[in-house]
Protein backbone atom coordinates (compact mmCIF):
# COMPACT_ATOMS: atom_id res chain seq x y z
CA UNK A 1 8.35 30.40 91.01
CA UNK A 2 10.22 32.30 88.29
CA UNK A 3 11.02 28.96 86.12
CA UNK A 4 7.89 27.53 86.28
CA UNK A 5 6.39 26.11 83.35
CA UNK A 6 9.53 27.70 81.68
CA UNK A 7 12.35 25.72 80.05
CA UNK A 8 14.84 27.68 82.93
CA UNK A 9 18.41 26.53 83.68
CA UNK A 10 20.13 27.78 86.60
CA UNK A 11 23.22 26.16 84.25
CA UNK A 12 23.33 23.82 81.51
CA UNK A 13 26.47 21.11 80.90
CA UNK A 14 27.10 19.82 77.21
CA UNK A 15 29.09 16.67 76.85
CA UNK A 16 30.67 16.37 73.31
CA UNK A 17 30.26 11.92 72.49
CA UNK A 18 32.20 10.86 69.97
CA UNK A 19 33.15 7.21 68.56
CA UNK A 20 36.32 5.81 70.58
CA UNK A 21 39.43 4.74 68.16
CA UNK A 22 39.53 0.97 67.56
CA UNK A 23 43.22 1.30 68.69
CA UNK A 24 42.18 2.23 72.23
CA UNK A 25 44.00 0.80 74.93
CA UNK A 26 43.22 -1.19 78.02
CA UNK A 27 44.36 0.78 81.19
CA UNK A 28 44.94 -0.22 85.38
CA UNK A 29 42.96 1.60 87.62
CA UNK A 30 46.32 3.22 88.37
CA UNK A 31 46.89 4.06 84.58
CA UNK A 32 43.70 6.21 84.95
CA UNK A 33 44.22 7.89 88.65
CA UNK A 34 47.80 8.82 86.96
CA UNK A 35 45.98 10.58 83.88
CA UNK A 36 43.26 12.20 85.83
CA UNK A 37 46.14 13.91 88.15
CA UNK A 38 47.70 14.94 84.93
CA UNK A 39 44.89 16.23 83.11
CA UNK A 40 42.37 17.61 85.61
CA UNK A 41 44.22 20.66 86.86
CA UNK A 42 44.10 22.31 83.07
CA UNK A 43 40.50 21.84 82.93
CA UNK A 44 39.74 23.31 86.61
CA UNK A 45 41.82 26.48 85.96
CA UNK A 46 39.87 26.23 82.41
CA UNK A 47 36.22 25.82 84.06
CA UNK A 48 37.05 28.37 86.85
CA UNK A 49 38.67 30.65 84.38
CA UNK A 50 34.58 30.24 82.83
CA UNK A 51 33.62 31.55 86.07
CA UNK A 52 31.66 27.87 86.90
CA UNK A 53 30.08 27.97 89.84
CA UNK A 54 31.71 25.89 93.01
CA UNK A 55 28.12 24.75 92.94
CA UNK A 56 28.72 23.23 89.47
CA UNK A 57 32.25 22.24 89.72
CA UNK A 58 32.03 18.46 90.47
CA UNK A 59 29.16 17.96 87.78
CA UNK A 60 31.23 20.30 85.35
CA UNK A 61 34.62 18.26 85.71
CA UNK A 62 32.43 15.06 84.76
CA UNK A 63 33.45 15.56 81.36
CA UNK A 64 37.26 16.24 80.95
CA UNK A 65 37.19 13.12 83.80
CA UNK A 66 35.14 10.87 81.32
CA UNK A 67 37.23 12.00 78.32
CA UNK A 68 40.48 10.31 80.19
CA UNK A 69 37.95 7.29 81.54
CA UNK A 70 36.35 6.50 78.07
CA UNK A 71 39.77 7.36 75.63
CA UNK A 72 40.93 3.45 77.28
CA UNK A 73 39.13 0.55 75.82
CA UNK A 74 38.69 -0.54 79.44
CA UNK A 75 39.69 -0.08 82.86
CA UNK A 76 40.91 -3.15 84.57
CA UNK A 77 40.55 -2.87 88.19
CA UNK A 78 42.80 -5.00 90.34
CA UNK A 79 40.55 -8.20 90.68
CA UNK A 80 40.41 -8.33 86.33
CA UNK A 81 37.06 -6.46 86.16
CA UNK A 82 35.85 -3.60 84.58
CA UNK A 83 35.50 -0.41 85.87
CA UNK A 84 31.74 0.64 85.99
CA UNK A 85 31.21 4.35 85.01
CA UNK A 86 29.90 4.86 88.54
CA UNK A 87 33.11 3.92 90.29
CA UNK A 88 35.04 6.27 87.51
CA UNK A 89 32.65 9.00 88.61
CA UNK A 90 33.75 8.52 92.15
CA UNK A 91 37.33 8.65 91.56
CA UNK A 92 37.36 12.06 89.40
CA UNK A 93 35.66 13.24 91.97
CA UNK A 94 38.32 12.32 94.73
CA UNK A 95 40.88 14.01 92.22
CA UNK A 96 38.66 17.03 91.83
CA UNK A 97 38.89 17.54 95.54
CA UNK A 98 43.08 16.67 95.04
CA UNK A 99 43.61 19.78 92.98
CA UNK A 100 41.48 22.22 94.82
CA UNK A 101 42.91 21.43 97.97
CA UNK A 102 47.00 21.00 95.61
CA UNK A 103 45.80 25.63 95.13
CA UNK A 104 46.35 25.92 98.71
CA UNK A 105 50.25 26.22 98.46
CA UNK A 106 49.06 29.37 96.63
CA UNK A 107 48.13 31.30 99.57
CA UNK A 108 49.72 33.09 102.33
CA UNK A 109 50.97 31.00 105.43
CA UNK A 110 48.07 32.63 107.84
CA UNK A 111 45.49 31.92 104.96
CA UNK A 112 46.13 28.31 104.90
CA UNK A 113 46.15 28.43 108.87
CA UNK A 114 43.07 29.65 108.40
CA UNK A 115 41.47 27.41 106.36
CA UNK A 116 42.91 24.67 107.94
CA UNK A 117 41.03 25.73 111.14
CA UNK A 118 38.27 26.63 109.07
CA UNK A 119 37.83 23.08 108.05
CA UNK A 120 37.61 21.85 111.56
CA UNK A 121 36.16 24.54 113.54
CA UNK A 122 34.50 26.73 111.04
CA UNK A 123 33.75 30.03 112.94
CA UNK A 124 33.49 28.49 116.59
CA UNK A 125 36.27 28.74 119.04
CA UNK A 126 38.93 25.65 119.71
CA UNK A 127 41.97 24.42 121.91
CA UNK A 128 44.28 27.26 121.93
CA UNK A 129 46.91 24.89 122.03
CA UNK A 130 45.75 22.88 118.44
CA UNK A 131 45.62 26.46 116.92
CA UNK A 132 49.41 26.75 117.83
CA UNK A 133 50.28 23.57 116.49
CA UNK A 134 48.22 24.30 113.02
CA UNK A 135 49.86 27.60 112.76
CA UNK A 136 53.34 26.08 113.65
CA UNK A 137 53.11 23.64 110.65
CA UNK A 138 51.83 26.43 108.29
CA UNK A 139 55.00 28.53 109.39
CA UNK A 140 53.02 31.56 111.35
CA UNK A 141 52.05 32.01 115.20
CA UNK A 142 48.96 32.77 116.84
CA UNK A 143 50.74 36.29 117.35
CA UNK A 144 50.64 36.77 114.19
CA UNK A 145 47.33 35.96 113.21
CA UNK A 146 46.09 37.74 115.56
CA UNK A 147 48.47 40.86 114.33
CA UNK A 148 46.62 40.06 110.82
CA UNK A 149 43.31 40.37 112.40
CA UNK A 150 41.25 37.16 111.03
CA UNK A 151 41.29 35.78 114.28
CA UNK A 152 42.42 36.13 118.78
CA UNK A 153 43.34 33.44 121.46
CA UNK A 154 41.43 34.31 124.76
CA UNK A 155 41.25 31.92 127.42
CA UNK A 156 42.92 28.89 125.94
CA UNK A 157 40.54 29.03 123.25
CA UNK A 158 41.32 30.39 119.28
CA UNK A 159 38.71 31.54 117.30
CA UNK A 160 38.27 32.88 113.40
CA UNK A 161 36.49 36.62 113.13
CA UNK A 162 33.12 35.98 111.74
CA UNK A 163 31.92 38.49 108.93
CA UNK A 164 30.09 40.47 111.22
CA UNK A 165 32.69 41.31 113.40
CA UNK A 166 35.20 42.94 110.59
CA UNK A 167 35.27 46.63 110.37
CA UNK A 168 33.02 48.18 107.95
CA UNK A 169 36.04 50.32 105.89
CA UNK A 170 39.04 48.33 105.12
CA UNK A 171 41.78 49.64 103.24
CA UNK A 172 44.01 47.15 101.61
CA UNK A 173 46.54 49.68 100.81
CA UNK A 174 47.34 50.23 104.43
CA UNK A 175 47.27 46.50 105.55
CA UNK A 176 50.70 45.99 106.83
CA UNK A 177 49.47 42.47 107.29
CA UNK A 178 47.12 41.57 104.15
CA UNK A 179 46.01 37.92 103.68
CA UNK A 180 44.07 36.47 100.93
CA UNK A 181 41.10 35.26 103.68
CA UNK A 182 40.59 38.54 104.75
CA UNK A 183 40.24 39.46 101.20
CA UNK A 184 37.83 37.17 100.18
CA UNK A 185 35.92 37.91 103.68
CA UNK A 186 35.69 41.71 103.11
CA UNK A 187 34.17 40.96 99.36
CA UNK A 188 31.94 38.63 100.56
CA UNK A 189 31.03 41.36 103.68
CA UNK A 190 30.81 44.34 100.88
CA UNK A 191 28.93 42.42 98.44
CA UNK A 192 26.01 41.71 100.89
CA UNK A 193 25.85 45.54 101.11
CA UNK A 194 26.01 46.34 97.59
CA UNK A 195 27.83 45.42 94.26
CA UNK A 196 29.30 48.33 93.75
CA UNK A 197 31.30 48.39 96.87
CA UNK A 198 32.43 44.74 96.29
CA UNK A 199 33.91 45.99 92.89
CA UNK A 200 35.64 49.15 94.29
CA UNK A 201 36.83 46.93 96.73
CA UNK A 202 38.05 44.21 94.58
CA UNK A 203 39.66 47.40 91.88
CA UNK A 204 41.97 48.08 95.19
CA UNK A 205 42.79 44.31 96.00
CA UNK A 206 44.48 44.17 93.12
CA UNK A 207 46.14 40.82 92.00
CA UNK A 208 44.69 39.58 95.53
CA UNK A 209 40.83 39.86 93.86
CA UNK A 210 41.95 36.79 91.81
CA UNK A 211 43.58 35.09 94.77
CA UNK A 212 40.22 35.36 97.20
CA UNK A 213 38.31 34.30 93.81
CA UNK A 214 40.89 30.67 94.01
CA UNK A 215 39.97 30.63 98.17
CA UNK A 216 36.29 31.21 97.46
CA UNK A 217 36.04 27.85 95.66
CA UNK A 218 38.04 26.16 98.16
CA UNK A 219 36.30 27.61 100.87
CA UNK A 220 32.99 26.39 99.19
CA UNK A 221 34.07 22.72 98.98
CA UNK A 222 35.13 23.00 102.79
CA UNK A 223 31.63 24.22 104.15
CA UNK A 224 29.47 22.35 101.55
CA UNK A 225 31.45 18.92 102.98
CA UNK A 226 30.55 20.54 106.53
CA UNK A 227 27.17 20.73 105.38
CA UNK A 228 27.22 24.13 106.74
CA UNK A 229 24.62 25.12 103.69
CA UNK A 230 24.82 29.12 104.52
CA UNK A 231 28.49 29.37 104.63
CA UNK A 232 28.86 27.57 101.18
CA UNK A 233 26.13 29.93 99.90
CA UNK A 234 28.24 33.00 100.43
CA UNK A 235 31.10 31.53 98.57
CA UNK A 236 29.13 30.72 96.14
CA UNK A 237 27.48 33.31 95.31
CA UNK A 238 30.83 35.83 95.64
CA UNK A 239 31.60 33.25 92.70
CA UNK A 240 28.28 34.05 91.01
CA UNK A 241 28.73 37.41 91.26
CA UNK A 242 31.92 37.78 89.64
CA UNK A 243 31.50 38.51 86.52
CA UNK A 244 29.83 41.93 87.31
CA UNK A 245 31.98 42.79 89.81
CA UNK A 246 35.19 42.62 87.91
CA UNK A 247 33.42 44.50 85.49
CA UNK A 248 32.64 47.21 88.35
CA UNK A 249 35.98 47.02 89.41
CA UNK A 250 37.77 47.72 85.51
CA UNK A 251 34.53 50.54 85.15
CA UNK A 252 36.41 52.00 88.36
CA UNK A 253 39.82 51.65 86.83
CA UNK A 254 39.18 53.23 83.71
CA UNK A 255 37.66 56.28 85.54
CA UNK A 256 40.94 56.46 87.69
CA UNK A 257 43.16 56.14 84.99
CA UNK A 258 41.19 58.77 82.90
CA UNK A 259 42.48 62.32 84.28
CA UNK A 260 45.94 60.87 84.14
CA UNK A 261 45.59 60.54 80.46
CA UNK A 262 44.07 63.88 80.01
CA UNK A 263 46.95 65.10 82.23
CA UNK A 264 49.47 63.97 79.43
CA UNK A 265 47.53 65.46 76.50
């Protein structure tokens, strides 16, 4: 209702066109896949470093994909033909999802246990068993993610805590077991009752903040696949919402940091 009959953006993308050098080259569709894998990752740290929305990733990594597509006179597929722009499209996308997915060696072993199950089972419960055979292969037991409290195996069945369920004061500092998805759930949890406790919370996570920030746009790109619309939402907007709450969190920083200084005057 808001944007009505206004010129209102929720973002806006630029692309920079510019005349291609008569020297260009003609490239394989493998040439290109090769490139895209080389380039890409810069320009996602660059666009998430920009705080882009996981909304607005794929339509944001359009262009550094189309600079590597349209630098090559042509793209020859396999049968002689040109590449069409819409089949380039396609394929920066599949390497879009390549490096999101390549930030997941990143994270803690019962992180990418749980987003592993995550991917499959979301917050409902599964086989028991296939939860010890995920966690087996991401070098943790159900024991211990239990012990690290994002999830519990009762009656053959393993299930993720849902949002609701996590207790209302966490403490970082005295997690003997601290994971970057029950960071990035406990922001998300805080920031639905207030920005301010989201960015005290995040000033005591620490160099973890920036880790649940990474899992927040992976966790995005598994629900929004789901089609699970409300889950993808929260990620998102934790994204959205980062800006202010870093800036809440170095507000709370400075304040701490303040009597020490006055202490060595």
């Amino acid at each position: 209702m808001v944007s009505i009959g206004a010129n209102a953006l929720a973002s806006s993308i630029v692309l920079a066109c510019r005349p291609r050098s008569v020297l260009a080259t003609l490239a394989t569709r493998g040439e290109f896949i090769a490139a895209l894998r080389a380039e890409l990752p810069e320009a996602v740290r660059i666009l998430q470093s920009g705080n882009i929305a996981p909304v607005d990733m794929a339509q944001s990594t359009i262009g550094p994909g189309i600079k590597v597509f349209s630098r090559y006179a042509k793209v020859v597929e396999a049968d002689g033909s040109s590449m069409p722009v819409s089949a380039a499209l396609a394929i920066i996308n599949d390497v879009l999802g390549e490096v999101l997915d390549g930030e997941e060696a990143e994270l803690d072993s019962d992180t990418r246990f749980a987003l592993t199950w995550f991917s499959e089972f979301g917050f409902n419960a599964g086989p028991a068993g296939d939860a010890d055979s995920v966690a087996n292969a991401k070098n943790t037991s159900l024991a211990g993610i239990e012990e690290s409290g994002i999830g519990e195996a009762r009656a053959g069945k393993f299930r993720l805590y849902e949002r609701s369920e996590l207790p209302l004061v966490y403490s970082p500092v005295d997690d003997l077991r601290r994971t970057v998805w029950e960071s990035v759930q406990h922001l998300i949890a805080a920031l639905e009752r207030s920005e301010s406790e989201a960015a005290e919370l995040l000033h005591t996570l620490g160099g973890y903040g920036e880790r649940a920030r990474q899992l927040a746009y992976l966790l995005y790109q598994k629900a929004n696949d789901k089609g699970w619309a409300a889950e993808a939402g929260a990620y998102n907007g934790l994204i959205t919402a980062w800006p202010s709450i870093r800036s809440g969190a170095d507000a709370t920083a400075a304040e701490a940091a303040a009597p020490v200084q006055e202490a060595m005057l």
